[in-house]
C-alpha atoms as a PDB file:
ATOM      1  CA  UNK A   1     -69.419  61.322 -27.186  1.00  0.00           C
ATOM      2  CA  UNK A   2     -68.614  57.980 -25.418  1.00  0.00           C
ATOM      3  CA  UNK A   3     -70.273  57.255 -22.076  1.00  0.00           C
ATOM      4  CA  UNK A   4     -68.443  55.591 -19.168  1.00  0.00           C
ATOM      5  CA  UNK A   5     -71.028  52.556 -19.723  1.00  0.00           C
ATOM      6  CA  UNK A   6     -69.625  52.207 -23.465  1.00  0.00           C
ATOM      7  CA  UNK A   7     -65.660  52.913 -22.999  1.00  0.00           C
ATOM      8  CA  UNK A   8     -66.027  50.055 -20.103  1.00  0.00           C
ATOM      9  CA  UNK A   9     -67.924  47.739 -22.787  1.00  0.00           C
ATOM     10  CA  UNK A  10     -65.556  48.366 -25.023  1.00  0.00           C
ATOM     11  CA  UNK A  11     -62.405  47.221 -22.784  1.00  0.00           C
ATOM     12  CA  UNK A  12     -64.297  44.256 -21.289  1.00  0.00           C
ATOM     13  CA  UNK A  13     -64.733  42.548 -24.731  1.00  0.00           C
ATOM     14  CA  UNK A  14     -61.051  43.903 -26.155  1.00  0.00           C
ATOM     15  CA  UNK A  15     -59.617  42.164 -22.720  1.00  0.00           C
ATOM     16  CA  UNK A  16     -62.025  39.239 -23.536  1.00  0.00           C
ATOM     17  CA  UNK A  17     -60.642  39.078 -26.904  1.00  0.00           C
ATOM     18  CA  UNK A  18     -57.126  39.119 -26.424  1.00  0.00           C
ATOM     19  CA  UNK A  19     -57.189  36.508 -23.482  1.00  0.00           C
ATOM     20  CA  UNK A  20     -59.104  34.509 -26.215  1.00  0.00           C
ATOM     21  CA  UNK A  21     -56.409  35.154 -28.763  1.00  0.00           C
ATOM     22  CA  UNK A  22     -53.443  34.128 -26.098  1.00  0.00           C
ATOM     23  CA  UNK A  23     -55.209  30.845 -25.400  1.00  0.00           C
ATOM     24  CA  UNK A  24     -55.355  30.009 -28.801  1.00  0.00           C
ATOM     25  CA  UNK A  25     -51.613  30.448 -29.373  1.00  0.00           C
ATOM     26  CA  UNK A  26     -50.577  28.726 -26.477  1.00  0.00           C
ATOM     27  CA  UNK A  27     -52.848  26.131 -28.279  1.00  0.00           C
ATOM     28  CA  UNK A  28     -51.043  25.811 -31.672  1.00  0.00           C
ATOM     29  CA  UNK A  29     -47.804  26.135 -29.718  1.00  0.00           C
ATOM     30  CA  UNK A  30     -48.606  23.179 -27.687  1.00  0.00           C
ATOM     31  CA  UNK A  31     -49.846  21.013 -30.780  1.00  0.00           C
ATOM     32  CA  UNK A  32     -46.587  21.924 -32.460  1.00  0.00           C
ATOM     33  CA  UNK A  33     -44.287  20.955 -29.453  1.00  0.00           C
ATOM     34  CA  UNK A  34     -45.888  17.633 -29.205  1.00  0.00           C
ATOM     35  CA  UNK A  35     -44.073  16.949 -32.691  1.00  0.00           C
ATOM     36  CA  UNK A  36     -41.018  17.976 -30.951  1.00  0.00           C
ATOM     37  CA  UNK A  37     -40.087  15.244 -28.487  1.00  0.00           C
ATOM     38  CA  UNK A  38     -37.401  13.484 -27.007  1.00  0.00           C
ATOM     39  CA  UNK A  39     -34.383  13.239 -28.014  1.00  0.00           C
ATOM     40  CA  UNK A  40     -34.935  16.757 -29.909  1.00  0.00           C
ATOM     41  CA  UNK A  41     -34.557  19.633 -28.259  1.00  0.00           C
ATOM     42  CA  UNK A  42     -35.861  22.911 -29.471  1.00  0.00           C
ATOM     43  CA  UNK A  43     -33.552  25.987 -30.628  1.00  0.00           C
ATOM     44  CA  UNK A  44     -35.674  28.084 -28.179  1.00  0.00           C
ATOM     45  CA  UNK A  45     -37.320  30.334 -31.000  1.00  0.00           C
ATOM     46  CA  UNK A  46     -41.115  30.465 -31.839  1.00  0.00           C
ATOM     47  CA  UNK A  47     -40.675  32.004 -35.517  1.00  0.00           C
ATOM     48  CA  UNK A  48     -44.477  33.191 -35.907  1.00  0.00           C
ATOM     49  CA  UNK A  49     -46.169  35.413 -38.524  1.00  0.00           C
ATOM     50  CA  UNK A  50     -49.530  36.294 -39.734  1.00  0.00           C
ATOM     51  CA  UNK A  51     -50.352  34.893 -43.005  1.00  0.00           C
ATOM     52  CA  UNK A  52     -53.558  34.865 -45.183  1.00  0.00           C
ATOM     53  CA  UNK A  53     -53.822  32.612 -48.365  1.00  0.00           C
ATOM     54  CA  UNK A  54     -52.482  35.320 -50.972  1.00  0.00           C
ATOM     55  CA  UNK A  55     -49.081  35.953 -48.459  1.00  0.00           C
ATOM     56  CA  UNK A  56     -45.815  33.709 -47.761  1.00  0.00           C
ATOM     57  CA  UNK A  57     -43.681  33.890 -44.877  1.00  0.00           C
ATOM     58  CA  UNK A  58     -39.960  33.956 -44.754  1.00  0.00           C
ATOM     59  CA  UNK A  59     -38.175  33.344 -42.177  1.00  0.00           C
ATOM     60  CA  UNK A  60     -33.686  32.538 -42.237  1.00  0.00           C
ATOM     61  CA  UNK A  61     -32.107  30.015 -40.029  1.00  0.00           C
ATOM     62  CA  UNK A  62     -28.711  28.610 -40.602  1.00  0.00           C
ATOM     63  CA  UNK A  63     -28.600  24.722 -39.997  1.00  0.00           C
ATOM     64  CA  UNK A  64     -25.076  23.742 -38.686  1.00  0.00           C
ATOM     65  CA  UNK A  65     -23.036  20.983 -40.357  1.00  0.00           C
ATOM     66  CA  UNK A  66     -23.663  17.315 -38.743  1.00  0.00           C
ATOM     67  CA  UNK A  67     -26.999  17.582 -36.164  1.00  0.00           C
ATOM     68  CA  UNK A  68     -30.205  15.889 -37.196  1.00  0.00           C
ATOM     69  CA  UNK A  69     -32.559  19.038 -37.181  1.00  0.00           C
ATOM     70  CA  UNK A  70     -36.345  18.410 -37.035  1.00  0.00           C
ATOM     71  CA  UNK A  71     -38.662  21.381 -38.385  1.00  0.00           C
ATOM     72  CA  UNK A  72     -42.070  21.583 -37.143  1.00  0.00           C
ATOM     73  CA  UNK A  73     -44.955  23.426 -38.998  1.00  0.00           C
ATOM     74  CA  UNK A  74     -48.084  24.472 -37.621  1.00  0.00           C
ATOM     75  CA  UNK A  75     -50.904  26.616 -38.387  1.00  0.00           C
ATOM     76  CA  UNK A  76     -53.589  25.447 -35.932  1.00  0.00           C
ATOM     77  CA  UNK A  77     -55.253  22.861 -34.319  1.00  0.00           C
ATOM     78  CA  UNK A  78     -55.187  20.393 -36.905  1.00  0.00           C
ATOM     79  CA  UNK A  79     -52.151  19.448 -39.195  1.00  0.00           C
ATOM     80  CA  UNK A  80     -52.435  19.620 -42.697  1.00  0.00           C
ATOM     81  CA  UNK A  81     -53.081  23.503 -43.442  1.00  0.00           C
ATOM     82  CA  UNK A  82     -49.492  24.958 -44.000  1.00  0.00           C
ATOM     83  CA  UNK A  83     -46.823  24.577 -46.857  1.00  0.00           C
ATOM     84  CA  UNK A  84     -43.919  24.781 -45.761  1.00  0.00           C
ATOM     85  CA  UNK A  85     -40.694  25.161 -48.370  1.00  0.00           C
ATOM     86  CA  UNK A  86     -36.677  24.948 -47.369  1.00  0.00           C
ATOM     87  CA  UNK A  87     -34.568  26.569 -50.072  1.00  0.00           C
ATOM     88  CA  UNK A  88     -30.719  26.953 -49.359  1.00  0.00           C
ATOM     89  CA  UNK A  89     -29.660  30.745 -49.720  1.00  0.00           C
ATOM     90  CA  UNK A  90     -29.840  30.671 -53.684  1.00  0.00           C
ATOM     91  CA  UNK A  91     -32.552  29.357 -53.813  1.00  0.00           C
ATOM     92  CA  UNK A  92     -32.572  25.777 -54.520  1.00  0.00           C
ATOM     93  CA  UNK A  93     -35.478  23.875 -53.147  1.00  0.00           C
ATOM     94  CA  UNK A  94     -34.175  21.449 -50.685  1.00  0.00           C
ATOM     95  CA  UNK A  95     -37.419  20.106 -49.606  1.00  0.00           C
ATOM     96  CA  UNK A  96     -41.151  21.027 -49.874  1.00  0.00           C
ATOM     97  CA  UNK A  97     -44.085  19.421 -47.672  1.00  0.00           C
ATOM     98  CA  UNK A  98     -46.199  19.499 -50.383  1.00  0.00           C
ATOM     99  CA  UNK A  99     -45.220  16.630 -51.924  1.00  0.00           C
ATOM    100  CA  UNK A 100     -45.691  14.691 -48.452  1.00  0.00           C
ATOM    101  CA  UNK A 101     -49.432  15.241 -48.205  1.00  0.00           C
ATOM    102  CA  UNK A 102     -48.350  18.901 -46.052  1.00  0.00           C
ATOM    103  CA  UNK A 103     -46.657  17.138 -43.506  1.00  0.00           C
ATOM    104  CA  UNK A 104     -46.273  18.875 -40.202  1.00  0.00           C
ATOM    105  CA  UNK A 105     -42.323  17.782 -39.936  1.00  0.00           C
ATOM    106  CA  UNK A 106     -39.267  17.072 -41.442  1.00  0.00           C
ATOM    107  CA  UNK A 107     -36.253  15.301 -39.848  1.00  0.00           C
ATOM    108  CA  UNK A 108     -32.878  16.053 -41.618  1.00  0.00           C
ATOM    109  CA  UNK A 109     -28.921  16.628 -41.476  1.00  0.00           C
ATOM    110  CA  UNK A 110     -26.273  18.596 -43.397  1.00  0.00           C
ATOM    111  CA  UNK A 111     -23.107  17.819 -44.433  1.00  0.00           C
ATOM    112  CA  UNK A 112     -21.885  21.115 -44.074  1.00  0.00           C
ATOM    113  CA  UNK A 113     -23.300  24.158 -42.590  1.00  0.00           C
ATOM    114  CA  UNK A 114     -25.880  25.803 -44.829  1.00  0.00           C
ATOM    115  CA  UNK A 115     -27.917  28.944 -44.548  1.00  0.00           C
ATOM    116  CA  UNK A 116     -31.729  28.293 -45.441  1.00  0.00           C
ATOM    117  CA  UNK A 117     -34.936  29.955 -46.233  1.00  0.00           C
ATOM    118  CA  UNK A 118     -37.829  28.429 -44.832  1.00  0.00           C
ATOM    119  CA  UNK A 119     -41.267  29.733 -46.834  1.00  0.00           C
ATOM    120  CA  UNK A 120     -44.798  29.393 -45.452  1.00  0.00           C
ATOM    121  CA  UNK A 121     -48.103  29.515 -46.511  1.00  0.00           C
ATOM    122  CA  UNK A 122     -51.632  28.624 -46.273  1.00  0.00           C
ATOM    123  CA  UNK A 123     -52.574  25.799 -48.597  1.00  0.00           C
ATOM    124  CA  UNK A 124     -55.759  26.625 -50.837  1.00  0.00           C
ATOM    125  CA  UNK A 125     -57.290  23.845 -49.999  1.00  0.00           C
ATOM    126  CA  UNK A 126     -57.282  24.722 -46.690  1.00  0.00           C
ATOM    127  CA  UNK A 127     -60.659  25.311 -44.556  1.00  0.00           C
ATOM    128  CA  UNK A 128     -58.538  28.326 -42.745  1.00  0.00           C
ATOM    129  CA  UNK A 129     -57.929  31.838 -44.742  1.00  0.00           C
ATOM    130  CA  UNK A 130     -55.830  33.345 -42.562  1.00  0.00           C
ATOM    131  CA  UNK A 131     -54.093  32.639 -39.442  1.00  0.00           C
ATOM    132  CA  UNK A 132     -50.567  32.292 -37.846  1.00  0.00           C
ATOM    133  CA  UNK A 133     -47.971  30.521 -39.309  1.00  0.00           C
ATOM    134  CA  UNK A 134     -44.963  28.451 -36.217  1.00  0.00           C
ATOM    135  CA  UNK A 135     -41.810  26.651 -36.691  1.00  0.00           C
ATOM    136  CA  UNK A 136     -40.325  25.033 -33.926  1.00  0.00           C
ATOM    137  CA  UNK A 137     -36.645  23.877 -34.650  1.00  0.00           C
ATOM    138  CA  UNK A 138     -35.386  21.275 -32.907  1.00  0.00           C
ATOM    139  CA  UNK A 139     -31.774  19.500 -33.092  1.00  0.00           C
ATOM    140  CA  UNK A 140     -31.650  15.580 -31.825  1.00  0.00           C
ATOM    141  CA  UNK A 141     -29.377  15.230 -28.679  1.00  0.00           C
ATOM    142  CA  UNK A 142     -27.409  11.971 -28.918  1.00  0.00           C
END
């Protein structure tokens, strides 16, 4: 049977650890708009998920014929820790981060409009095994 003493125990630290948690992702989200400046201007989306280092995220945008898009990867405080992977919808690899020493952005443009796949996930050599995966989109205002 729980006592009053250990059900409010139990909420203080839960509240504690969510605050905690919230902090942290306003945290990452803050790093990763910082890679997002002027004269970009973000889509408005967050697209998060939970990844460990066995598990790849997928998330579908559709990148409109003509902008200059810039995607931003982040997986916490420092850069370095995600792969991220853009494949057009059959699959063809149109770029890959890991070839850039897991760069945190790419700046691009399409010469029609194409629907993507964007893949993400941990690198191995990462000192993180789990954690949350964001990509900010941004298109460059002229």
């Amino acid at each position: 049977m729980f006592t009053k003493q250990s059900i409010f125990i139990y909420l203080f630290f839960s509240i504690c650890n969510i605050s905690f948690s919230m902090a942290q992702d306003a945290k990452i989200v803050q790093n990763c708009q910082q890679k997002l400046p002027f004269p970009y201007i973000s889509d408005g989306q967050i697209y998060r998920a939970l990844i460990n280092k066995s598990e790849i995220a997928e998330f579908h945008v559709t990148f409109y014929a003509k902008f200059t898009y810039r995607v931003v990867a982040c997986s916490g405080i420092a850069d370095g820790n995600l792969i991220f992977t853009i494949y057009d919808k059959h699959r063809n690899e149109l770029f890959s981060n890991r070839i850039y020493k897991n760069t945190a952005y790419w700046d691009f443009q399409f010469t029609s409009t194409v629907d993507c796949i964007i893949e993400a996930q941990i690198d191995n050599n990462a000192t993180i095994d789990s954690g949350f995966a964001y990509f900010l989109i941004g298109y460059k205002q002229y």
